[in-house]
PDB file of N, CA and C in Angstrom:
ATOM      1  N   UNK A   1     -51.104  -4.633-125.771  1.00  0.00           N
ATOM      2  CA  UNK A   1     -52.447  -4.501-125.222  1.00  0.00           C
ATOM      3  C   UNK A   1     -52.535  -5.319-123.935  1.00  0.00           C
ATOM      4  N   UNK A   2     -53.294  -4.802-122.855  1.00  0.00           N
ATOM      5  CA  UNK A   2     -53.387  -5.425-121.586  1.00  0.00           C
ATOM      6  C   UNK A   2     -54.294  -6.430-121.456  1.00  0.00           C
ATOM      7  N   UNK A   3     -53.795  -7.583-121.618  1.00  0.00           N
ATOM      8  CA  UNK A   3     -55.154  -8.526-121.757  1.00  0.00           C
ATOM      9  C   UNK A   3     -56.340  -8.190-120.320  1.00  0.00           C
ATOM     10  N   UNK A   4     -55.752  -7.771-118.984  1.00  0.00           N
ATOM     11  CA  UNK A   4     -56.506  -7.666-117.990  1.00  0.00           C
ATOM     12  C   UNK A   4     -57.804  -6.463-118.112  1.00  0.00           C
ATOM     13  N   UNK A   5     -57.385  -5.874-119.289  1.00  0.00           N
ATOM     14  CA  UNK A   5     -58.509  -4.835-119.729  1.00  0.00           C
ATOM     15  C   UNK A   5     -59.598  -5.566-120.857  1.00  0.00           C
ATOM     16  N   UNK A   6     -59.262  -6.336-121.503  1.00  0.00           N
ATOM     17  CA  UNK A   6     -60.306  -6.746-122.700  1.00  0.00           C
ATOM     18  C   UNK A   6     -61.672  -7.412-122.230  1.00  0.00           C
ATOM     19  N   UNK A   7     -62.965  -6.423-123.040  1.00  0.00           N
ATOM     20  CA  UNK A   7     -64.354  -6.999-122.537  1.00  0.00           C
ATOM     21  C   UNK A   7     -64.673  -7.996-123.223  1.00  0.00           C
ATOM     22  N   UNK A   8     -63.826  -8.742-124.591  1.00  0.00           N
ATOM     23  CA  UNK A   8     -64.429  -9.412-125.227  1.00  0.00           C
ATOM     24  C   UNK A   8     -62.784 -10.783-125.201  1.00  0.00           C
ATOM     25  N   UNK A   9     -62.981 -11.595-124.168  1.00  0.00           N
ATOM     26  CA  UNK A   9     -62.282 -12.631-124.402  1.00  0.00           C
ATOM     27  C   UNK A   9     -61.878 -13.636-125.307  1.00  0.00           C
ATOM     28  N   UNK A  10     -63.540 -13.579-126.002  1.00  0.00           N
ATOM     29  CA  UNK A  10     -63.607 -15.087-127.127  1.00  0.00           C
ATOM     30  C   UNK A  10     -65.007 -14.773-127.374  1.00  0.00           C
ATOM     31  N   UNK A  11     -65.396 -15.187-128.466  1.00  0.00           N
ATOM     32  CA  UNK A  11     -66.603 -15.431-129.344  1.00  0.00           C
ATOM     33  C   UNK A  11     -67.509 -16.831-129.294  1.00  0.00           C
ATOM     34  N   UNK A  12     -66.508 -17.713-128.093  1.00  0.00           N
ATOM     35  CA  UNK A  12     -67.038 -18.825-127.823  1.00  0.00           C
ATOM     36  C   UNK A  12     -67.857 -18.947-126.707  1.00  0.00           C
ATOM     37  N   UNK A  13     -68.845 -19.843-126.872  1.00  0.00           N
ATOM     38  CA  UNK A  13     -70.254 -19.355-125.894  1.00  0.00           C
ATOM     39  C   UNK A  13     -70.778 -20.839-126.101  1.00  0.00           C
ATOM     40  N   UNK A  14     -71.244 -21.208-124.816  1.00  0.00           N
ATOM     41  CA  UNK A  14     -71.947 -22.296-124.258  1.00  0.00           C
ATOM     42  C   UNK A  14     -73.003 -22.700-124.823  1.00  0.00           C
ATOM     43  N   UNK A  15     -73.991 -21.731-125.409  1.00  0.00           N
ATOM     44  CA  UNK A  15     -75.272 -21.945-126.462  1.00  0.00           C
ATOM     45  C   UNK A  15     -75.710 -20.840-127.571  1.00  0.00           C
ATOM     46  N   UNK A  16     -76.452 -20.768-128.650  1.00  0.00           N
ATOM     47  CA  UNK A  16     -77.337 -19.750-128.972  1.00  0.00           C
ATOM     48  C   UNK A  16     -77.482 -18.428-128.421  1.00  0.00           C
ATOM     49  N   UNK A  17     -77.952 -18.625-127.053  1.00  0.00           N
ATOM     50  CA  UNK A  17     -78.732 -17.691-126.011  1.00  0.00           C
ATOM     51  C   UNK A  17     -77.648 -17.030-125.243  1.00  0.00           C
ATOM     52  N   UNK A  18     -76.898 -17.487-125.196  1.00  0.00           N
ATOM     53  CA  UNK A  18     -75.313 -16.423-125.178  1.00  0.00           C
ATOM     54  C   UNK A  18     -74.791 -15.954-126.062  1.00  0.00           C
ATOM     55  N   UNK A  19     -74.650 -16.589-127.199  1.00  0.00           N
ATOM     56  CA  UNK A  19     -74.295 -15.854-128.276  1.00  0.00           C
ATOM     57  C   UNK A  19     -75.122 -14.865-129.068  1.00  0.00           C
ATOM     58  N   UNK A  20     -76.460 -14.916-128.886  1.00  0.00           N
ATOM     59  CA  UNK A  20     -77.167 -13.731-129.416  1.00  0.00           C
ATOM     60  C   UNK A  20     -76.992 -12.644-128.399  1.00  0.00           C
ATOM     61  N   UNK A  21     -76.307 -12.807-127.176  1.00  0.00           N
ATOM     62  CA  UNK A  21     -76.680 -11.893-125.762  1.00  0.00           C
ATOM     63  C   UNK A  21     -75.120 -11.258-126.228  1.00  0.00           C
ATOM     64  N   UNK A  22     -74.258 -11.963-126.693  1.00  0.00           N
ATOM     65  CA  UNK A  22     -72.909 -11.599-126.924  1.00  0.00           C
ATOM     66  C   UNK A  22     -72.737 -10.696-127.939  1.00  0.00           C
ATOM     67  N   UNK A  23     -73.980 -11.044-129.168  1.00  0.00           N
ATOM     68  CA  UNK A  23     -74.116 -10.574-130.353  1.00  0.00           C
ATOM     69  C   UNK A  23     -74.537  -9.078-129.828  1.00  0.00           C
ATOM     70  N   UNK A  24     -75.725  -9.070-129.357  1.00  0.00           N
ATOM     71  CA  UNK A  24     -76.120  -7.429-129.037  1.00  0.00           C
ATOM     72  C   UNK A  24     -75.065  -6.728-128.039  1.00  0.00           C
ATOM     73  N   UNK A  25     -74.367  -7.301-127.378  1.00  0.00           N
ATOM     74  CA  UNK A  25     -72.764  -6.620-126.888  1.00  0.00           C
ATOM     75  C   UNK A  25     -71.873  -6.477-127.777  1.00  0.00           C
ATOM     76  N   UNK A  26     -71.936  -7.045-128.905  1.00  0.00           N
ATOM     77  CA  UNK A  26     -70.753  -6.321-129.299  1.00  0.00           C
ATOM     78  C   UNK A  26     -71.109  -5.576-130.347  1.00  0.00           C
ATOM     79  N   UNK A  27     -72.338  -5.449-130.543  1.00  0.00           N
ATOM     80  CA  UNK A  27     -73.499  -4.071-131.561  1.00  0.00           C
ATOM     81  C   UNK A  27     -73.101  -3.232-130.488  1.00  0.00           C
ATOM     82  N   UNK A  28     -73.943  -3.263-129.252  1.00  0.00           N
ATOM     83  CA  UNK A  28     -73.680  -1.904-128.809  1.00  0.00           C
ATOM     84  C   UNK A  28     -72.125  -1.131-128.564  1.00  0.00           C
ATOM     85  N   UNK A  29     -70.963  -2.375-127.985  1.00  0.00           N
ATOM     86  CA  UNK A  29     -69.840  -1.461-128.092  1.00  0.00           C
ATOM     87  C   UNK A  29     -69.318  -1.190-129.460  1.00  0.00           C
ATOM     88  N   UNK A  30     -69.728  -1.243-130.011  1.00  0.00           N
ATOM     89  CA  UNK A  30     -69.587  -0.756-132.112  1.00  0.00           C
ATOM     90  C   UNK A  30     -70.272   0.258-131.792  1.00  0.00           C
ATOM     91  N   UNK A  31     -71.057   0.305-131.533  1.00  0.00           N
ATOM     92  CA  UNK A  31     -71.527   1.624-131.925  1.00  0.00           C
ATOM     93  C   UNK A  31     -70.823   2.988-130.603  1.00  0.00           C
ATOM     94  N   UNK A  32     -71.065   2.545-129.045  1.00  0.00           N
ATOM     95  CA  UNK A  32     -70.230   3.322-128.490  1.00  0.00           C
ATOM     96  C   UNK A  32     -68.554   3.946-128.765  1.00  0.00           C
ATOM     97  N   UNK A  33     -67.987   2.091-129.513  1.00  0.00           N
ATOM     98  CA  UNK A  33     -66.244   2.815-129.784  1.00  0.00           C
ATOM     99  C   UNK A  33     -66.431   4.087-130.858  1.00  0.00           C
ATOM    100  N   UNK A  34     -67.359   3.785-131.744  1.00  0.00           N
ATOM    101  CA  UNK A  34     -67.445   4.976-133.209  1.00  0.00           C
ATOM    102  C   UNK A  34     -68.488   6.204-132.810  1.00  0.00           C
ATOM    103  N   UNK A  35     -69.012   6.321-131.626  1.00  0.00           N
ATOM    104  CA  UNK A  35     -69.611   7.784-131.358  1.00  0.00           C
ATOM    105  C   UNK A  35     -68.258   8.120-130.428  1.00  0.00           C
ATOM    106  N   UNK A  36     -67.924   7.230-129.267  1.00  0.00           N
ATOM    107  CA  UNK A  36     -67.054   7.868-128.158  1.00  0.00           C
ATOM    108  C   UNK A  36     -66.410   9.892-128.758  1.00  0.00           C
ATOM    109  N   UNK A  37     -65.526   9.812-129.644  1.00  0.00           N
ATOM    110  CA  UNK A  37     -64.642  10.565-129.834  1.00  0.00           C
ATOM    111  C   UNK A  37     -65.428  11.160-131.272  1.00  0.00           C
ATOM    112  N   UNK A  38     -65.732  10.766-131.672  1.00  0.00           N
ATOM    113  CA  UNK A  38     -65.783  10.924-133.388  1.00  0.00           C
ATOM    114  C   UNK A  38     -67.183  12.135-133.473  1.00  0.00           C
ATOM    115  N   UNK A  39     -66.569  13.532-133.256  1.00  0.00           N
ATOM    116  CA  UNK A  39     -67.321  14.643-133.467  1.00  0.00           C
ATOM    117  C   UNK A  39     -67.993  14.749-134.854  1.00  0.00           C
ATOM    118  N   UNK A  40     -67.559  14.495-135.806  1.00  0.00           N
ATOM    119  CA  UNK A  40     -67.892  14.496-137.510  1.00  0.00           C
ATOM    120  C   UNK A  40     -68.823  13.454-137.461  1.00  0.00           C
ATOM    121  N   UNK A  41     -68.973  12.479-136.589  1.00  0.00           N
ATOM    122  CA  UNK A  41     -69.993  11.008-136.939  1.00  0.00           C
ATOM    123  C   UNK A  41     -71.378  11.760-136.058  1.00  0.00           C
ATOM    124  N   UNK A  42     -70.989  12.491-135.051  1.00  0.00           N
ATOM    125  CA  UNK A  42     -72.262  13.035-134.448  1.00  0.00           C
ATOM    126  C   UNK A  42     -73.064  14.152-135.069  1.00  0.00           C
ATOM    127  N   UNK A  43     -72.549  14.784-136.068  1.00  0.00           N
ATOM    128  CA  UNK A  43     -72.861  15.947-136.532  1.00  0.00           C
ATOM    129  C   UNK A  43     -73.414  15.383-137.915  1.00  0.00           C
ATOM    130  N   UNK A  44     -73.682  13.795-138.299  1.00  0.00           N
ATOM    131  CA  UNK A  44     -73.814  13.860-139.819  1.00  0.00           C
ATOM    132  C   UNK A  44     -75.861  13.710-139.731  1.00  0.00           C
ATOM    133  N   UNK A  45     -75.927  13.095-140.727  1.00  0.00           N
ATOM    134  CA  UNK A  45     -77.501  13.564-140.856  1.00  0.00           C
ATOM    135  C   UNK A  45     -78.165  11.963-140.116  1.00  0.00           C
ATOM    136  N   UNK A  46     -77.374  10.835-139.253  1.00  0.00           N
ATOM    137  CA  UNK A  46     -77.719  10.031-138.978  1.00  0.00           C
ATOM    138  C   UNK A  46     -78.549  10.534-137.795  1.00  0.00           C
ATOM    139  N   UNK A  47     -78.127  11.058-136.743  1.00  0.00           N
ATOM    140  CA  UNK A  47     -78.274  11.402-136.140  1.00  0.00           C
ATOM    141  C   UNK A  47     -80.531  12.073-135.870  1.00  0.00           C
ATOM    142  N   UNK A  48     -80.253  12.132-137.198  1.00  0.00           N
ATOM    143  CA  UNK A  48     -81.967  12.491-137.622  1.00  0.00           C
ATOM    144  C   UNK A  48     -82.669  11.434-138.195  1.00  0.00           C
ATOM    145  N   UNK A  49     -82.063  10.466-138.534  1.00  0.00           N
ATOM    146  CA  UNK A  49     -83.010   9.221-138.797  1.00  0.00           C
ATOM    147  C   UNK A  49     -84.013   8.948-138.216  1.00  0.00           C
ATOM    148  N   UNK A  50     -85.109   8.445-138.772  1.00  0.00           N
ATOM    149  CA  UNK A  50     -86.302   8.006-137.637  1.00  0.00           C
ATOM    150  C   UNK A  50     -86.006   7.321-136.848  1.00  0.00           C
ATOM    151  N   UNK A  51     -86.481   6.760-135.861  1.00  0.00           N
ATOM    152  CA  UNK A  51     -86.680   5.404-134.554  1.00  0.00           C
ATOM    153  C   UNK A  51     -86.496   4.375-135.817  1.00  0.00           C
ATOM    154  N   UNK A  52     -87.548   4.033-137.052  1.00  0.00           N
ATOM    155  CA  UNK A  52     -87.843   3.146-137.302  1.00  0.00           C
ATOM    156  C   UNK A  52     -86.246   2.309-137.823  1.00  0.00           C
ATOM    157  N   UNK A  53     -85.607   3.621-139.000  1.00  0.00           N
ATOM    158  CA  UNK A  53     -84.482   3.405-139.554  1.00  0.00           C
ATOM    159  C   UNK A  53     -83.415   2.910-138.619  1.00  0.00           C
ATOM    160  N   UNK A  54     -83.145   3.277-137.772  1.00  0.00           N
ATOM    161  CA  UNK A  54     -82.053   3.191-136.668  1.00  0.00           C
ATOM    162  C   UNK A  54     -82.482   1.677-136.062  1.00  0.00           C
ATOM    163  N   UNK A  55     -83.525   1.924-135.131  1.00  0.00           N
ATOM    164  CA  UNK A  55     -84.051   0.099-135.547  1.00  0.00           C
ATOM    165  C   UNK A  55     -83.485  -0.887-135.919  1.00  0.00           C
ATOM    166  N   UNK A  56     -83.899  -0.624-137.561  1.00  0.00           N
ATOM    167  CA  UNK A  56     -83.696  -1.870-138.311  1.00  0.00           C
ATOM    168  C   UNK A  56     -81.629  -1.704-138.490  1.00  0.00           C
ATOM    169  N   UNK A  57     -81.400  -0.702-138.631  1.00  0.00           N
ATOM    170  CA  UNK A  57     -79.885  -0.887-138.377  1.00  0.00           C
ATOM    171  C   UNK A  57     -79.225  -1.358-137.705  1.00  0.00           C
ATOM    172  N   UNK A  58     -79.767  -1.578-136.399  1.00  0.00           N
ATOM    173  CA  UNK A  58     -79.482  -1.752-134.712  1.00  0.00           C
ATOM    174  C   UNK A  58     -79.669  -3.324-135.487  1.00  0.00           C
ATOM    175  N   UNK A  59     -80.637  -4.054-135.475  1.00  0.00           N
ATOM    176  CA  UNK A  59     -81.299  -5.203-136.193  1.00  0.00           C
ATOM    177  C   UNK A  59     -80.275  -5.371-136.784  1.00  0.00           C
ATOM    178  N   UNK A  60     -79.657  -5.357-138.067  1.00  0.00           N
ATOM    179  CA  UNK A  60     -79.076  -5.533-139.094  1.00  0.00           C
ATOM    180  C   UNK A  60     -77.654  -5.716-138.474  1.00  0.00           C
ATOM    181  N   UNK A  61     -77.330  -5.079-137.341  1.00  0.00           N
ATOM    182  CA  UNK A  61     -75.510  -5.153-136.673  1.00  0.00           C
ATOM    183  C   UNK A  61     -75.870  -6.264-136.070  1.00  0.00           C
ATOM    184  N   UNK A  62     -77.116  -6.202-135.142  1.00  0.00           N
ATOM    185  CA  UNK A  62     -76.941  -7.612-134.380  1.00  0.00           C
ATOM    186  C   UNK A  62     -77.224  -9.145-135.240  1.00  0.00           C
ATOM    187  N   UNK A  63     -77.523  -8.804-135.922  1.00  0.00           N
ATOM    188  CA  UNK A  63     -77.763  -9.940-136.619  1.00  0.00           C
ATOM    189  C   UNK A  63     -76.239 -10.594-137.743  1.00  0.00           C
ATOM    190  N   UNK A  64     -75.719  -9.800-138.070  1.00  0.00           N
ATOM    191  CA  UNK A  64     -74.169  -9.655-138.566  1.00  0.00           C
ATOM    192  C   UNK A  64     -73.417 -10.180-137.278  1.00  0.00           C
ATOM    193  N   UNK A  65     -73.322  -9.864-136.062  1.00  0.00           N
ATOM    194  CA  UNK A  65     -72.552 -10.299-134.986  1.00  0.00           C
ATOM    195  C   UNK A  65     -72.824 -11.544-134.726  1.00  0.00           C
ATOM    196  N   UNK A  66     -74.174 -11.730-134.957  1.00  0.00           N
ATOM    197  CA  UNK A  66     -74.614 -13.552-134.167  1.00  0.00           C
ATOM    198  C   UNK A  66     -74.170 -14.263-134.952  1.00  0.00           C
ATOM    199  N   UNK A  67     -74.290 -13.768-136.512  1.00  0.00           N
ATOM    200  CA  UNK A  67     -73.671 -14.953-137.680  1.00  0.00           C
ATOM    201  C   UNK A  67     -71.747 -15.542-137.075  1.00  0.00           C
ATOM    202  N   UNK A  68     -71.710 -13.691-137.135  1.00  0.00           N
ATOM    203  CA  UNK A  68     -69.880 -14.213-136.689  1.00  0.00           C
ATOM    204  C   UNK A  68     -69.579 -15.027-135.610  1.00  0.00           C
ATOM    205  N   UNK A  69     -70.050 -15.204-134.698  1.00  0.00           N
ATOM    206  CA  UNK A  69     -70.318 -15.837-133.492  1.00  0.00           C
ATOM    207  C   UNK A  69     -70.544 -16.830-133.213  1.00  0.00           C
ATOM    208  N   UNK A  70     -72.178 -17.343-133.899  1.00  0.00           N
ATOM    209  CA  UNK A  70     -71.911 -18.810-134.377  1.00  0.00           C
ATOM    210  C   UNK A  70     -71.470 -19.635-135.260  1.00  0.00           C
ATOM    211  N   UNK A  71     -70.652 -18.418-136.402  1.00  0.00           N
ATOM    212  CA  UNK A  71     -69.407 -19.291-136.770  1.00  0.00           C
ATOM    213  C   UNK A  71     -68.396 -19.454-136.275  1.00  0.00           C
ATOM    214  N   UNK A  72     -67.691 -18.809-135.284  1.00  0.00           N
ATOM    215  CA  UNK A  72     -66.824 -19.340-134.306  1.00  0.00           C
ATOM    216  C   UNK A  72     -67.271 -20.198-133.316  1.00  0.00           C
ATOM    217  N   UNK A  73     -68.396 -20.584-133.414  1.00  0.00           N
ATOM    218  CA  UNK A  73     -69.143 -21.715-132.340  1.00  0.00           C
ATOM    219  C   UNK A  73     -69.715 -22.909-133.309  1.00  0.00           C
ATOM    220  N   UNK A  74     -69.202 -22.809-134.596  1.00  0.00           N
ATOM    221  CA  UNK A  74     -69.307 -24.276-135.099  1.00  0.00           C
ATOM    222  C   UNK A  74     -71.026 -24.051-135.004  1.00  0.00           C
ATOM    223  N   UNK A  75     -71.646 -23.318-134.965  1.00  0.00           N
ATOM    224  CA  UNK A  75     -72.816 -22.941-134.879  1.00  0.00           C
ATOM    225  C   UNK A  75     -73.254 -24.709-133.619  1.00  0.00           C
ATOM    226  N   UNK A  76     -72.936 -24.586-132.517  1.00  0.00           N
ATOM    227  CA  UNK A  76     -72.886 -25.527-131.621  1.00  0.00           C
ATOM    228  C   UNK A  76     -73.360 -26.808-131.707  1.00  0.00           C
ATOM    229  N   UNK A  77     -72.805 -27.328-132.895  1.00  0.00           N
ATOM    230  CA  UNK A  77     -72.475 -28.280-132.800  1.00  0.00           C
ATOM    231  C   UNK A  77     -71.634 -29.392-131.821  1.00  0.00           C
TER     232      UNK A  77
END
């Protein structure tokens, strides 16, 4: 792998307020790497979920990412 290509260097971050900013980056490229290609993931019944459902899912990834995040940040200590 080409390190000169990777968007995600490290999980380590200067405060909180980067790491929640880091957290919703790496929700959204989760969700771009698994639509990019994946014809069967676009065609399933997610796709019809309400605003509200999708939401709280969106919610629920970023909030899973910040945990991982500020456990690799010693939660900055």
């Amino acid at each position: 792998m080409n390190e000169d290509n990777l968007w995600l260097p490290s999980l380590i971050t200067n405060n909180p307020q980067e790491g929640f900013e880091l957290a919703i980056k790496l929700s959204q490229m989760g969700i771009k790497a698994s639509n990019s290609n994946n014809e069967l993931f676009k065609n399933t019944e997610l796709n019809y979920y309400p605003n509200v459902i999708r939401a709280s899912n969106l919610s629920q990834l970023i909030a899973l990412s910040f945990h991982t995040i500020a456990l690799a940040n010693n939660y900055w200590k």
